[in-house]
C-alpha atoms as a PDB file:
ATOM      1  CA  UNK A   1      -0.011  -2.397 -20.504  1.00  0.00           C
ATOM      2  CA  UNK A   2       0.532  -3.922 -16.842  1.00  0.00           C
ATOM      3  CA  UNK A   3       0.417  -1.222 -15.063  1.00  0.00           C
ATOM      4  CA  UNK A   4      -2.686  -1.678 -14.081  1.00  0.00           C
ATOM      5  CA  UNK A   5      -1.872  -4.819 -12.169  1.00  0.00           C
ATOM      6  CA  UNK A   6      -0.513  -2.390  -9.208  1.00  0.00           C
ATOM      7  CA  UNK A   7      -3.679  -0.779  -8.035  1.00  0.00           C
ATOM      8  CA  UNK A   8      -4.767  -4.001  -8.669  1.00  0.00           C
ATOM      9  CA  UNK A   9      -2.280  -5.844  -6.370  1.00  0.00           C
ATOM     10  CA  UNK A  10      -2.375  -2.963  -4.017  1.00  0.00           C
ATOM     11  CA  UNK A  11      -6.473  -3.926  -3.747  1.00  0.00           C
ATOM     12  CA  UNK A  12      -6.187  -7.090  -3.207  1.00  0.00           C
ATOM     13  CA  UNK A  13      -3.224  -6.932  -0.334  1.00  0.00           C
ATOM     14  CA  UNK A  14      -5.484  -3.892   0.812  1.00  0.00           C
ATOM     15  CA  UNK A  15      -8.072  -6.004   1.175  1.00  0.00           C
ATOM     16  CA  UNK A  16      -6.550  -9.267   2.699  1.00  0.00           C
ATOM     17  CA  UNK A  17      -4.551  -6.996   5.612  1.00  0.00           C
ATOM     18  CA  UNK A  18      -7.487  -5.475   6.076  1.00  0.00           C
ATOM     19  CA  UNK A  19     -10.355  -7.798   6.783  1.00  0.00           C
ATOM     20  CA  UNK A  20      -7.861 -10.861   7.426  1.00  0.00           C
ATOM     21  CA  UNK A  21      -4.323  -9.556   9.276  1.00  0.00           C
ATOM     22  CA  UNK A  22      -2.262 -12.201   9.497  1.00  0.00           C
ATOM     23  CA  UNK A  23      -2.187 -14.459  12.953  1.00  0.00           C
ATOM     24  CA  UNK A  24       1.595 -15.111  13.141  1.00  0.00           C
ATOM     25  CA  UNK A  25       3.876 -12.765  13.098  1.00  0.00           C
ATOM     26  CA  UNK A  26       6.713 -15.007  11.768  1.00  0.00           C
ATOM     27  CA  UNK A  27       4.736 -15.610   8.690  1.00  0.00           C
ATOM     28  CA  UNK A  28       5.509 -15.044   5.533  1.00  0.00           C
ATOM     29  CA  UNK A  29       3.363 -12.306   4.025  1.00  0.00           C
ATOM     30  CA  UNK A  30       3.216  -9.738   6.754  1.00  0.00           C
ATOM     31  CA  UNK A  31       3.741  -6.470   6.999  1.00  0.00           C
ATOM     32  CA  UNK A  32       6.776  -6.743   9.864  1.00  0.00           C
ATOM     33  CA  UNK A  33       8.708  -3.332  11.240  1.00  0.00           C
ATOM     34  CA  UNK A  34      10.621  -2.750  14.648  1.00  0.00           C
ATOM     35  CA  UNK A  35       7.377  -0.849  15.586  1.00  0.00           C
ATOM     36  CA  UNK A  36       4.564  -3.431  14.321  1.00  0.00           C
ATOM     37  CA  UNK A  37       6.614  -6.359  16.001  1.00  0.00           C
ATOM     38  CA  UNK A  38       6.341  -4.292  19.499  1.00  0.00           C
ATOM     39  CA  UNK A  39       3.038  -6.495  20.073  1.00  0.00           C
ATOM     40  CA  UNK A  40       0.399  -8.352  18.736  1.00  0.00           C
ATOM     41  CA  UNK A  41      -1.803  -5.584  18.863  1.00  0.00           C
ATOM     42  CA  UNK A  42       0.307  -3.583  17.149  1.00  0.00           C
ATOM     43  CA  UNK A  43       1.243  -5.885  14.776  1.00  0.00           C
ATOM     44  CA  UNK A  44      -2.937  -6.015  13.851  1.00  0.00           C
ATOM     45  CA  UNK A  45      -3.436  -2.344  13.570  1.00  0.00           C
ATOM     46  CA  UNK A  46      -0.089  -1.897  11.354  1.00  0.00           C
ATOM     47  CA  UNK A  47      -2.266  -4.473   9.323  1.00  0.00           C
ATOM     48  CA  UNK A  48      -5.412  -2.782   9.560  1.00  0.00           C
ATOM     49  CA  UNK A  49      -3.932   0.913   8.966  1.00  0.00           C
ATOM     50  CA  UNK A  50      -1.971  -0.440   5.806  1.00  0.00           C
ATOM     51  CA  UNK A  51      -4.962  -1.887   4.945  1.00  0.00           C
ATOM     52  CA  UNK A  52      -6.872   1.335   4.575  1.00  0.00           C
ATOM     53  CA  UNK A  53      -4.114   2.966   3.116  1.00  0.00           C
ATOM     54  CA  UNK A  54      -3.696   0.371   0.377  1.00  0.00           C
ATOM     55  CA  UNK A  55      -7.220   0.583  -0.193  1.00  0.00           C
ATOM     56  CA  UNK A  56      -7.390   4.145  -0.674  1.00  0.00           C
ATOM     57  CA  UNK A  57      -4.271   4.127  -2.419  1.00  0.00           C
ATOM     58  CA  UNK A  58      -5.420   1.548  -5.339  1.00  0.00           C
ATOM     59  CA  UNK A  59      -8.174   3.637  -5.814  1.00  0.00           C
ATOM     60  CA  UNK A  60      -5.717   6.972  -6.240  1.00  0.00           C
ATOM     61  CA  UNK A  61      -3.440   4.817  -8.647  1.00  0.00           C
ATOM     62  CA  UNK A  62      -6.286   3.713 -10.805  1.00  0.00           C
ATOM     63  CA  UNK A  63      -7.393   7.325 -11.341  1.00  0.00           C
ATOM     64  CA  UNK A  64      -3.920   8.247 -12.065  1.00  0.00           C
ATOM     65  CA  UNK A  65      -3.706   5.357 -14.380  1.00  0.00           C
ATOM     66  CA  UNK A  66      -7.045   6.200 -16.477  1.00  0.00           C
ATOM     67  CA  UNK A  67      -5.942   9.937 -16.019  1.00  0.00           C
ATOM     68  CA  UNK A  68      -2.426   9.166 -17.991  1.00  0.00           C
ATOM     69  CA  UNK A  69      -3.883   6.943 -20.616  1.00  0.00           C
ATOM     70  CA  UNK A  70      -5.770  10.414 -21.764  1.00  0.00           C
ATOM     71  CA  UNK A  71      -2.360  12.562 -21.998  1.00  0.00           C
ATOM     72  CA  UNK A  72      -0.480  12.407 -25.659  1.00  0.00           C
ATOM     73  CA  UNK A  73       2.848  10.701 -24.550  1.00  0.00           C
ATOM     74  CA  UNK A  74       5.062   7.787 -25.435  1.00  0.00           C
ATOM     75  CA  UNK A  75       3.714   4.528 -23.932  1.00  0.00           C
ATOM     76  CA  UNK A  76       7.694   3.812 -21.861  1.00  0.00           C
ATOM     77  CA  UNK A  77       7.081   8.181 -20.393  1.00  0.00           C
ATOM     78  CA  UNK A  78       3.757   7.024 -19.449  1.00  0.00           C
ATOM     79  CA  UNK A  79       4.655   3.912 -17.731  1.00  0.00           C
ATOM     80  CA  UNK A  80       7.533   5.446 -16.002  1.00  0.00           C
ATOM     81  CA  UNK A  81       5.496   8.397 -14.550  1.00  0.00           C
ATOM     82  CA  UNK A  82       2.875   5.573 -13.306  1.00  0.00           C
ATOM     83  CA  UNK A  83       5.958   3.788 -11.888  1.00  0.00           C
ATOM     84  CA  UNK A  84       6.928   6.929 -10.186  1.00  0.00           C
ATOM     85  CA  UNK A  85       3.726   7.362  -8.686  1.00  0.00           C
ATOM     86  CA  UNK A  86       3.385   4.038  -7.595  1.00  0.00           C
ATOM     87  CA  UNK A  87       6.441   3.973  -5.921  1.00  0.00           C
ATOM     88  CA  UNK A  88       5.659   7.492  -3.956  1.00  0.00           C
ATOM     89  CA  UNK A  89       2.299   5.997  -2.710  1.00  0.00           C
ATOM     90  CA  UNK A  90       3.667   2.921  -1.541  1.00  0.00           C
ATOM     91  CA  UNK A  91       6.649   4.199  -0.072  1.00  0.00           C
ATOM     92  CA  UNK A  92       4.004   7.065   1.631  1.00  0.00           C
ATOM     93  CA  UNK A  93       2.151   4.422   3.066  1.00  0.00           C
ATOM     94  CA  UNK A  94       4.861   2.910   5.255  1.00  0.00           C
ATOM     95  CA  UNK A  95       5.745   5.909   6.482  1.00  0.00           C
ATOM     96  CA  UNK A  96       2.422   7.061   7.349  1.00  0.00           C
ATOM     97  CA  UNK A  97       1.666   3.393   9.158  1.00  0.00           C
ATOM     98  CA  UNK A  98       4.719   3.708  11.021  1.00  0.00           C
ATOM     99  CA  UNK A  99       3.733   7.065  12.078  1.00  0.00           C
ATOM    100  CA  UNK A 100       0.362   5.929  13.144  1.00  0.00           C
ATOM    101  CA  UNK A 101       2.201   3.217  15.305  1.00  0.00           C
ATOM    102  CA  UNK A 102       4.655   5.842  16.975  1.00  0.00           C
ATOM    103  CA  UNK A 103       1.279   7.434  18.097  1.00  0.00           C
ATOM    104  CA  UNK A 104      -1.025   4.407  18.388  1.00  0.00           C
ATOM    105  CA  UNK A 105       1.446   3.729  21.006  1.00  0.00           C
ATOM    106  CA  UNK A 106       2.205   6.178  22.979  1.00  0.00           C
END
């Protein structure tokens, strides 16, 4: 029943990294790794590539989500497959940002 809220969250934090990256790095809600903390421009395109990724990434989790609700199974299967998924795409998207920033900077 909330499982929506992820692609949901994931949109909105998408969206805020994305057209607004935070200005301090010692803020609270930012997106902070040995590699992104290298410098401020770094810092902004970890923000802007997770951005992107979140973005496209709600949008894959809410097709995922309507695609599950049309399978036959249990409502606590279905939620923990969603889970799963959700936890593979945001995990992926770290990675792949801190990727980007080992070749962003080099």
């Amino acid at each position: 029943m909330f499982d929506i809220l992820i692609p949901l969250i994931l949109f909105v934090l998408g969206l805020i990294f994305y057209l607004n990256p935070p200005k301090d790095r010692a803020g609270t809600f930012s997106y902070r790794t040995k590699n992104s903390l290298r410098s401020p421009e770094a810092f902004r395109e970890a923000h802007l590539f997770l951005g992107k990724a979140w973005l496209f990434s709600s949008g894959v989790l809410f097709l995922i989500y309507v695609g599950l609700l049309f399978l036959p199974l249990a409502f606590l299967i279905r939620s923990s497959i969603f889970f799963l998924f959700s936890l593979i795409v945001i995990f992926g998207s770290v990675i792949l940002t801190e990727r980007h920033l080992e070749r962003w900077q080099k």
